[in-house]
C-alpha atoms as a PDB file:
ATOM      1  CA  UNK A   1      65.529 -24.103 -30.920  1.00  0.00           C
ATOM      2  CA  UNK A   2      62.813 -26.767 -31.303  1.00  0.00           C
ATOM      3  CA  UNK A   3      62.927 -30.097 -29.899  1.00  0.00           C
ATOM      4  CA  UNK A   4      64.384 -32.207 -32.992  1.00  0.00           C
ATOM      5  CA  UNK A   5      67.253 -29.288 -32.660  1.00  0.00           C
ATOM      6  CA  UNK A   6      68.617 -30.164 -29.446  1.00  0.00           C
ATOM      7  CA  UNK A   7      67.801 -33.910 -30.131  1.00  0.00           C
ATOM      8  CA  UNK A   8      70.423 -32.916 -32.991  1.00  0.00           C
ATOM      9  CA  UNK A   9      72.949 -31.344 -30.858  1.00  0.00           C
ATOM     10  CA  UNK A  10      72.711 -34.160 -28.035  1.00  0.00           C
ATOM     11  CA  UNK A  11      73.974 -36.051 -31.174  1.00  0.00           C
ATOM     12  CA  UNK A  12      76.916 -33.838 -31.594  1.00  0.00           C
ATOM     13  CA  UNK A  13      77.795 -33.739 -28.233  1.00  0.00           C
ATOM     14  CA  UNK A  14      78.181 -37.378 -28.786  1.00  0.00           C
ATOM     15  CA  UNK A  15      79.882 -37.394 -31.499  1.00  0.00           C
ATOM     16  CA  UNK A  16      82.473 -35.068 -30.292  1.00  0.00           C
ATOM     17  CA  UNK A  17      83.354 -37.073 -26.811  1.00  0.00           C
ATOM     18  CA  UNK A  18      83.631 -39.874 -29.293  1.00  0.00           C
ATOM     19  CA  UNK A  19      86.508 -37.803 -31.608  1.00  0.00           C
ATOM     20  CA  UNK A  20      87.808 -37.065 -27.838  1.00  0.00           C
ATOM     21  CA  UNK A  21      88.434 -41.441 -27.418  1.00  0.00           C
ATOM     22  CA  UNK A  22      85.100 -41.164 -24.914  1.00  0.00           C
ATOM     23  CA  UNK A  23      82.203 -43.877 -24.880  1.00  0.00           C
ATOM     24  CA  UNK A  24      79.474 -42.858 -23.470  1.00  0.00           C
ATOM     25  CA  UNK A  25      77.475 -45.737 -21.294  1.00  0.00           C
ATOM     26  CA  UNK A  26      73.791 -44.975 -20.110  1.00  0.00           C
ATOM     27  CA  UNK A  27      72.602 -47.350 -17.202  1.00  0.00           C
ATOM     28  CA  UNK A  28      69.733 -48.369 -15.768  1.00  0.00           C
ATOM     29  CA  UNK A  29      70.983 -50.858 -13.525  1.00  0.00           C
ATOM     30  CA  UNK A  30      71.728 -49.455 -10.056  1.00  0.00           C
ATOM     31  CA  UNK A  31      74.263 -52.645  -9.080  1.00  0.00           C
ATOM     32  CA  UNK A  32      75.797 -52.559 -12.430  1.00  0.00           C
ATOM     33  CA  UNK A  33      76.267 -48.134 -11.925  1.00  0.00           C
ATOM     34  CA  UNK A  34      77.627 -49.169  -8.163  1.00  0.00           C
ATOM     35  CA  UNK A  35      80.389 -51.467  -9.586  1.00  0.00           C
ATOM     36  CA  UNK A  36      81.652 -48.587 -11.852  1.00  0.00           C
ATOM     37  CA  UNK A  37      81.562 -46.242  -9.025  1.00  0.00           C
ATOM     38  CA  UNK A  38      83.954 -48.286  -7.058  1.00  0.00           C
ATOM     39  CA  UNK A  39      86.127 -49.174  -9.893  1.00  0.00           C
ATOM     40  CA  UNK A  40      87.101 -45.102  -9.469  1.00  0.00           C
ATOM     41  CA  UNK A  41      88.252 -46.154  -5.928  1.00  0.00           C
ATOM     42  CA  UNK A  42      85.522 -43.856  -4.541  1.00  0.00           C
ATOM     43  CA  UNK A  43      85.082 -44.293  -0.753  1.00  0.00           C
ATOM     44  CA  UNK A  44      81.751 -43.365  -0.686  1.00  0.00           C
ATOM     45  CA  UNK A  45      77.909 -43.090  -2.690  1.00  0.00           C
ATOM     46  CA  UNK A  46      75.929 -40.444  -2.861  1.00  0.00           C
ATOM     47  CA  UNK A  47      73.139 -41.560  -0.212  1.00  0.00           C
ATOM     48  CA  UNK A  48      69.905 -40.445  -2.372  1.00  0.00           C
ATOM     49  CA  UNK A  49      71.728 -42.791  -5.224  1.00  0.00           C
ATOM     50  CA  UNK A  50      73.508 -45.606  -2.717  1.00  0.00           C
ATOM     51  CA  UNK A  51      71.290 -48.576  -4.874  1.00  0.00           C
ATOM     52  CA  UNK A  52      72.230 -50.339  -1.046  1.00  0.00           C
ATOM     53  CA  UNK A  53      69.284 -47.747   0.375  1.00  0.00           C
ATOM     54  CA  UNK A  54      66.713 -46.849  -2.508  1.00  0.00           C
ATOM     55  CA  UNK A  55      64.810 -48.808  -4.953  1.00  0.00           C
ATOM     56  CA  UNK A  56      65.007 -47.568  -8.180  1.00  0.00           C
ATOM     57  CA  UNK A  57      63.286 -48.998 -11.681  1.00  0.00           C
ATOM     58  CA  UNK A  58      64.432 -48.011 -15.085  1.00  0.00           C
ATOM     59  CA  UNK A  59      61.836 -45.043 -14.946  1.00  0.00           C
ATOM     60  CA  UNK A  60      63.465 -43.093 -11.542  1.00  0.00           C
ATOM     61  CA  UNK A  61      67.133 -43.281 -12.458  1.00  0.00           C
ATOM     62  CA  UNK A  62      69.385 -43.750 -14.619  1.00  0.00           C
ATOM     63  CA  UNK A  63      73.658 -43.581 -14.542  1.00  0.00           C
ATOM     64  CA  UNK A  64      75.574 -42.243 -17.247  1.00  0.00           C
ATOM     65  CA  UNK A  65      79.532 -42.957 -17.445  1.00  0.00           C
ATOM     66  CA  UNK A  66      82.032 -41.361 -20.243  1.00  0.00           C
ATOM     67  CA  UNK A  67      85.094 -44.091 -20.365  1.00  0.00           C
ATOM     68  CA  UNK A  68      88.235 -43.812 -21.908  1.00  0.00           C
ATOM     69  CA  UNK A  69      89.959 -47.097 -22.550  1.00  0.00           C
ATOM     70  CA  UNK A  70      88.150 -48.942 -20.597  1.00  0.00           C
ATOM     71  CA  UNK A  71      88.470 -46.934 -17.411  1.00  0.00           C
ATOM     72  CA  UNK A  72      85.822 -44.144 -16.291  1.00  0.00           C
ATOM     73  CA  UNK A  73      86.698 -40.666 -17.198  1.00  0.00           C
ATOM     74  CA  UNK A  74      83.017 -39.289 -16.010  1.00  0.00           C
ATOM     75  CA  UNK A  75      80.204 -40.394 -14.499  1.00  0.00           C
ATOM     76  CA  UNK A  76      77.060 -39.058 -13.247  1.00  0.00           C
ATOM     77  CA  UNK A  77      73.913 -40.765 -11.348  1.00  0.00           C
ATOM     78  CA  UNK A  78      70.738 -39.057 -11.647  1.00  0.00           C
ATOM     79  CA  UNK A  79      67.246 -39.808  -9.392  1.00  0.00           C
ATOM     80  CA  UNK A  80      63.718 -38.857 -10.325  1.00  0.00           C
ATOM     81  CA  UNK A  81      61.010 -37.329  -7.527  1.00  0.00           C
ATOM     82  CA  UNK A  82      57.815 -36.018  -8.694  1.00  0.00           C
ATOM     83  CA  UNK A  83      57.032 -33.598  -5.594  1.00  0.00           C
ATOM     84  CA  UNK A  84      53.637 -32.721  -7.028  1.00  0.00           C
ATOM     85  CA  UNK A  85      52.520 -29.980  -5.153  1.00  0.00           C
ATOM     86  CA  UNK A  86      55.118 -30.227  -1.900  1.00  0.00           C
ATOM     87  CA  UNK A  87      57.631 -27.706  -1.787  1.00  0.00           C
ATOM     88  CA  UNK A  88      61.075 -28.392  -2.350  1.00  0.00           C
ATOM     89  CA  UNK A  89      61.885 -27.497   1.312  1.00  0.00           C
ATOM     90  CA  UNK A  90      59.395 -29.467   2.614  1.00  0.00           C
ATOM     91  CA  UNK A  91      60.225 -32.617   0.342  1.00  0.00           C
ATOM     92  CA  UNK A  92      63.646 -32.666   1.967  1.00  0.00           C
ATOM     93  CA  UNK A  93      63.133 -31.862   5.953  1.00  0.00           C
ATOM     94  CA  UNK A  94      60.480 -34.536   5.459  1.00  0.00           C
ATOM     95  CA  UNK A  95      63.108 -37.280   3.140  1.00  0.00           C
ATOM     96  CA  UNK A  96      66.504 -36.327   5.735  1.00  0.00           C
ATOM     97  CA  UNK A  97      65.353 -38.880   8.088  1.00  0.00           C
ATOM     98  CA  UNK A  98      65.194 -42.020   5.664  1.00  0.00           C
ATOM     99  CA  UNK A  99      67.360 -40.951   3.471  1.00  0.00           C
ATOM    100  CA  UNK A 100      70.692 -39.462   5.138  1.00  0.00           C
ATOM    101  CA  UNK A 101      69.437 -41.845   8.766  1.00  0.00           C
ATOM    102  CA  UNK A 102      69.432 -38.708  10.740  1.00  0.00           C
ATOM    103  CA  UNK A 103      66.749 -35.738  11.014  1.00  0.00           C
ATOM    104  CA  UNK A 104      67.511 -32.104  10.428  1.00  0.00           C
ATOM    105  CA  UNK A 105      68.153 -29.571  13.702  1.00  0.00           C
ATOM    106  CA  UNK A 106      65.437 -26.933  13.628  1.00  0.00           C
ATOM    107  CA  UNK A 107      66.724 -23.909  11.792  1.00  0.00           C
ATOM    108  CA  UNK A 108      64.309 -20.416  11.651  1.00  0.00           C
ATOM    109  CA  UNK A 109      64.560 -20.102   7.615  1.00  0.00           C
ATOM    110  CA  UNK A 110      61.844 -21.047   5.713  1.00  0.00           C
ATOM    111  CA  UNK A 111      61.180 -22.345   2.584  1.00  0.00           C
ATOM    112  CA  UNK A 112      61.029 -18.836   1.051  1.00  0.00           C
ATOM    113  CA  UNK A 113      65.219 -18.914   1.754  1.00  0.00           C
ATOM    114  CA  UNK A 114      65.626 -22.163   0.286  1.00  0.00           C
ATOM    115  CA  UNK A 115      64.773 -22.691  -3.850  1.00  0.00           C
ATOM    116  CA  UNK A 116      62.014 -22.601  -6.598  1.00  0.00           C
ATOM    117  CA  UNK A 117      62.726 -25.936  -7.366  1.00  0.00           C
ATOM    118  CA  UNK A 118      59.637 -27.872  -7.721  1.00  0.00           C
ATOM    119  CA  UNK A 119      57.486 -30.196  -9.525  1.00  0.00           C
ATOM    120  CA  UNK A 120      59.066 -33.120 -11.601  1.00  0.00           C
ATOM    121  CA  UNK A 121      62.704 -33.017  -9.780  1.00  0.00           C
ATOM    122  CA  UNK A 122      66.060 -34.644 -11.489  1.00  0.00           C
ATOM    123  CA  UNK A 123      68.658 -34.684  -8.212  1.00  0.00           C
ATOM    124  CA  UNK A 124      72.464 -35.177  -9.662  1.00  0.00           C
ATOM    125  CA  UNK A 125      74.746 -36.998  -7.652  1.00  0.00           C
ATOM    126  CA  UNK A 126      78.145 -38.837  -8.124  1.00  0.00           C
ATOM    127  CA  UNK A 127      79.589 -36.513 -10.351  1.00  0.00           C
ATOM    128  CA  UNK A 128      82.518 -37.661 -11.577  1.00  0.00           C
ATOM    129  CA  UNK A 129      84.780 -35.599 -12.921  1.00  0.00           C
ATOM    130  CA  UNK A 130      88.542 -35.585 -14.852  1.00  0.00           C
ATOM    131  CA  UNK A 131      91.077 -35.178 -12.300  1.00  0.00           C
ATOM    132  CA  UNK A 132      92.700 -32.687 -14.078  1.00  0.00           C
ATOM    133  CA  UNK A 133      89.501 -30.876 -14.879  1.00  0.00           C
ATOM    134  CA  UNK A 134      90.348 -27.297 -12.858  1.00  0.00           C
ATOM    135  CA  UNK A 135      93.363 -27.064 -15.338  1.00  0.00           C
ATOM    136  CA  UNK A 136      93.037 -28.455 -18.270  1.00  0.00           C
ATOM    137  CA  UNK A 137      90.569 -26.745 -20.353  1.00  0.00           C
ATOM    138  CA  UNK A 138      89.768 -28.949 -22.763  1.00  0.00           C
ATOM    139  CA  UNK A 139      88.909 -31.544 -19.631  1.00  0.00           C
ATOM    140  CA  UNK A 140      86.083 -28.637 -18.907  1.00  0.00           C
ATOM    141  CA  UNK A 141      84.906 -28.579 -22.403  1.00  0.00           C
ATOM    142  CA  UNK A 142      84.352 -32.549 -22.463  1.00  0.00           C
ATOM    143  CA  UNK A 143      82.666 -32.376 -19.079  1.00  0.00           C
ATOM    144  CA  UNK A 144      80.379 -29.385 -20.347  1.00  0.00           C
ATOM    145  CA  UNK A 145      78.995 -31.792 -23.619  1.00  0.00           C
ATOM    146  CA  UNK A 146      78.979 -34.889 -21.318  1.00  0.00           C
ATOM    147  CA  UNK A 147      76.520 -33.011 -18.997  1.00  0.00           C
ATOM    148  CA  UNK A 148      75.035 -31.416 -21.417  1.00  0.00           C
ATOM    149  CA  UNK A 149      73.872 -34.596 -23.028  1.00  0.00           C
ATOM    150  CA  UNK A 150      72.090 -35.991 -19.409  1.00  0.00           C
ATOM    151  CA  UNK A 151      70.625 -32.595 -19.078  1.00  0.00           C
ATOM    152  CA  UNK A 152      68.533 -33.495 -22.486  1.00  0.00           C
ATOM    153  CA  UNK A 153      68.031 -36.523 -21.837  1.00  0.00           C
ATOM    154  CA  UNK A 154      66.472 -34.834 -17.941  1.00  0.00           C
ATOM    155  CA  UNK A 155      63.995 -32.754 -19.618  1.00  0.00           C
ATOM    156  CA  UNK A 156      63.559 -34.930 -22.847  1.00  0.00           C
ATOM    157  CA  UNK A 157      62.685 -38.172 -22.017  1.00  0.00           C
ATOM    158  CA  UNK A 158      62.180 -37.857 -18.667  1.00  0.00           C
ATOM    159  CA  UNK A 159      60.398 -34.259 -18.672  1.00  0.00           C
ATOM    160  CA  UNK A 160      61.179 -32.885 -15.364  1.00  0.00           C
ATOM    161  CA  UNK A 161      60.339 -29.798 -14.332  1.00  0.00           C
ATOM    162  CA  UNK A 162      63.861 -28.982 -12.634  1.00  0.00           C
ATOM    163  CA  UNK A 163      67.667 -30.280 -12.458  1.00  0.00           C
ATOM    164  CA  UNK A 164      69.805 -30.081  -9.453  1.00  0.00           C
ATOM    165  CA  UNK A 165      72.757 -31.117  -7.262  1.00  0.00           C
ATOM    166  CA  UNK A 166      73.921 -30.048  -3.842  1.00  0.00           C
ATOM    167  CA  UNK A 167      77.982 -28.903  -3.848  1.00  0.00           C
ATOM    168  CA  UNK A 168      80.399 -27.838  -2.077  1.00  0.00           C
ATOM    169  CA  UNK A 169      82.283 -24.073  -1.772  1.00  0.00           C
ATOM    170  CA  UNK A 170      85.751 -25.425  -3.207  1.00  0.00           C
ATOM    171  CA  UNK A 171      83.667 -26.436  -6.242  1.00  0.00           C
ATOM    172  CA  UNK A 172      81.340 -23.629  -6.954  1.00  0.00           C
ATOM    173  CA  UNK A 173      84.189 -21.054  -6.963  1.00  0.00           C
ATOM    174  CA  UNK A 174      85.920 -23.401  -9.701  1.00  0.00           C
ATOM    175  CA  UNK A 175      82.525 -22.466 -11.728  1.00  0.00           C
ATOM    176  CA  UNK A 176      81.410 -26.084 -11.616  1.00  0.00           C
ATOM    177  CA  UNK A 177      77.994 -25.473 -12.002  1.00  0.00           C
ATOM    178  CA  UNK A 178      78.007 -24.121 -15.119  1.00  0.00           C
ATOM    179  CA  UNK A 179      80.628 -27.022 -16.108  1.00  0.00           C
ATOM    180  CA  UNK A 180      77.470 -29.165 -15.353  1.00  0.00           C
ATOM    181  CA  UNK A 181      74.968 -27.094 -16.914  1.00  0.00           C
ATOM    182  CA  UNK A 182      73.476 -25.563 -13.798  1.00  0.00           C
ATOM    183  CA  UNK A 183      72.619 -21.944 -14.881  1.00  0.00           C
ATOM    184  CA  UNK A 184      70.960 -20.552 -10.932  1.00  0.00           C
ATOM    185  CA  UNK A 185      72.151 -21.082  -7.660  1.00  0.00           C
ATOM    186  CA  UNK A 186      70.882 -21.212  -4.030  1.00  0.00           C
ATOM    187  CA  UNK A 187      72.892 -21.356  -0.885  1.00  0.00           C
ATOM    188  CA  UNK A 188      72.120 -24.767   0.763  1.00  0.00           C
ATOM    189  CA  UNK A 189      70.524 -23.392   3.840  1.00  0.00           C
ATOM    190  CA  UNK A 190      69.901 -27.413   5.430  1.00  0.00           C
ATOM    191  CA  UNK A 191      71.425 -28.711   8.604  1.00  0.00           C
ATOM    192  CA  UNK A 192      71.736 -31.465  10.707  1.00  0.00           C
ATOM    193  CA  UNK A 193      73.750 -31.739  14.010  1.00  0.00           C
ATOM    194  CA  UNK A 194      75.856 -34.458  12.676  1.00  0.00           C
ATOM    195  CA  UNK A 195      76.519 -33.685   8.669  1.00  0.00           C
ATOM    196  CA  UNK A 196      75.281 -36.680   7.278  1.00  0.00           C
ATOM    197  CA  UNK A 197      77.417 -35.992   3.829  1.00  0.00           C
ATOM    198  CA  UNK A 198      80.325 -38.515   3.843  1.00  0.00           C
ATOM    199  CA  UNK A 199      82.016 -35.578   1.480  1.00  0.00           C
ATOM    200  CA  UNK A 200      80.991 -32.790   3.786  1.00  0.00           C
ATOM    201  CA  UNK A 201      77.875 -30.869   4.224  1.00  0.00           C
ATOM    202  CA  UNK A 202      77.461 -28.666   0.683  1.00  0.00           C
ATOM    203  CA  UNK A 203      76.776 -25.021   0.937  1.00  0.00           C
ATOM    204  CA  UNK A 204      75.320 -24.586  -2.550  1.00  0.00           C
ATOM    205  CA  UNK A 205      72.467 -25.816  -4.655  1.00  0.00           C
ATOM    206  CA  UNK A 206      73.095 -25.593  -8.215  1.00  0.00           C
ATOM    207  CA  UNK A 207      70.192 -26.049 -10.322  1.00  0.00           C
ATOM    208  CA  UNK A 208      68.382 -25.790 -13.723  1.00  0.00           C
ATOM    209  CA  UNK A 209      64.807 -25.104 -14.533  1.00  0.00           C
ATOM    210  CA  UNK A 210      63.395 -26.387 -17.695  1.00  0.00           C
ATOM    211  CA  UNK A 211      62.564 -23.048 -18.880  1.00  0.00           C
ATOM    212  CA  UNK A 212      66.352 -22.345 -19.108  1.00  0.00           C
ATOM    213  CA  UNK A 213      67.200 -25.653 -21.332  1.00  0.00           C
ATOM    214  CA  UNK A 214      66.840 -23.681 -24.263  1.00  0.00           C
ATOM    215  CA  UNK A 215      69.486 -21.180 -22.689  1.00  0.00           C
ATOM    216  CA  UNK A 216      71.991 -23.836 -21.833  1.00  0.00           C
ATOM    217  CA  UNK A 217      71.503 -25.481 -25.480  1.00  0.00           C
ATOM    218  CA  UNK A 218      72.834 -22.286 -27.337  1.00  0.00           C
ATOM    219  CA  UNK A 219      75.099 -21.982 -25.273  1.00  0.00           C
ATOM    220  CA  UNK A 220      76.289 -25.695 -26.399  1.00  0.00           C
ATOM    221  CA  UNK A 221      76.157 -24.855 -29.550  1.00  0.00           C
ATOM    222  CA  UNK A 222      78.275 -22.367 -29.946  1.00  0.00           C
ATOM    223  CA  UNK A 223      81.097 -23.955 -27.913  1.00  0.00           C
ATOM    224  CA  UNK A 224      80.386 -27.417 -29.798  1.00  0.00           C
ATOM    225  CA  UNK A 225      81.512 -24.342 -32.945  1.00  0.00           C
ATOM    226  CA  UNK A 226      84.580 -23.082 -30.906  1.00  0.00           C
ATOM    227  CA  UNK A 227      87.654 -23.920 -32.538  1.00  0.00           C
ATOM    228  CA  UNK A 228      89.985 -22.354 -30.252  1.00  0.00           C
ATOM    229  CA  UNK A 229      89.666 -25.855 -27.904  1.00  0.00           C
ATOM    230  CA  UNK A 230      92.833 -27.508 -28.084  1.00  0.00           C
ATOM    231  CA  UNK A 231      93.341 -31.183 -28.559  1.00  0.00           C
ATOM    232  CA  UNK A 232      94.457 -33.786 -25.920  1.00  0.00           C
END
């Protein structure tokens, strides 16, 4: 599947939230992504994403939102690093202090236990999901195109290397990560004396390398040509 392919199925994807009643909003405007996020009665921000701590320009983030009469259904922030040649595990003992205002307790695993994530780095955060989104499977299938369309624009526009989030255990048994089209996981083997996570310390890192995009885009495809989804 060449490029102008999966430019033609991010379409689709599009297309079909739309026949679902969804807009889909991209943002560039950390404030203007923060007043959405609270508008969901959220009682917290994603740190790395928290436009209160981090500067970010139109080229290191973006937010994208899926609303349903007026009123967010899904929403998603997503932050750039280019770790040139640091390794992910370095990148992030080095980052806790600033980022999360505490420093990580000394652990004896090494980056070797930790991921291969490297390179141009697209960290997800503020995922937003339908309430109802364990049960109802056509909830799943909107979430799957939603993500699927920020995943292309990750590695199209943006060209990073890698795409990846931190969870929780509750969520990764539910199969979220494939929901948001993470195909590999790690176990998140960070920690800090205090968890600095106002959601609780996550135990997984989901993630996708750009070298499985092409994976993840058939297997849009055939679900966007599925049609055993039911309606709303």
């Amino acid at each position: 599947m060449g490029p102008m392919e999966r430019e033609r199925l991010a379409v689709d994807c599009l297309t079909a939230l739309e026949e679902q009643g969804l807009e889909l909003l991209m943002i560039y405007e950390p404030d203007q992504a923060f007043e959405l996020l609270e508008s969901t009665n959220r009682d917290y921000s994603t740190l790395p994403l928290d436009p209160r701590r981090v500067a970010f320009t139109r080229t290191n983030a973006f937010w994208m939102f899926a609303m349903k009469k007026g009123e967010v259904y899904a929403g998603t922030g997503v932050r750039f690093d280019d770790l040139g040649d640091e390794t992910f595990d370095s990148y992030y003992r080095r980052t806790s202090q600033p980022t999360y205002g505490v420093p990580m307790a000394p652990t004896g695993r090494t980056a070797q236990t930790a991921t291969p994530i490297a390179g141009k780095t697209a960290y997800w955060g503020d995922l937003i999901s339908p309430k109802n989104g364990s049960k109802n499977l056509n909830s799943n299938h909107i979430m799957r195109l939603f993500c699927y369309y920020g995943q292309h624009r990750v590695f199209s526009d943006f060209r990073a290397d890698y795409s990846y989030c931190f969870m929780r255990d509750k969520q990764f048994i539910r199969g979220a990560p494939q929901t948001f089209g993470f195909l590999s996981s790690r176990p998140f083997i960070w920690e800090w004396d205090n968890c600095p996570f106002p959601g609780g310390c996550p135990e997984w890192v989901p993630f996708l390398a750009r070298t499985d995009f092409q994976a993840l885009s058939y297997s849009i495809k055939r679900l966007l040509v599925d049609d055993s989804t039911p309606d709303n």
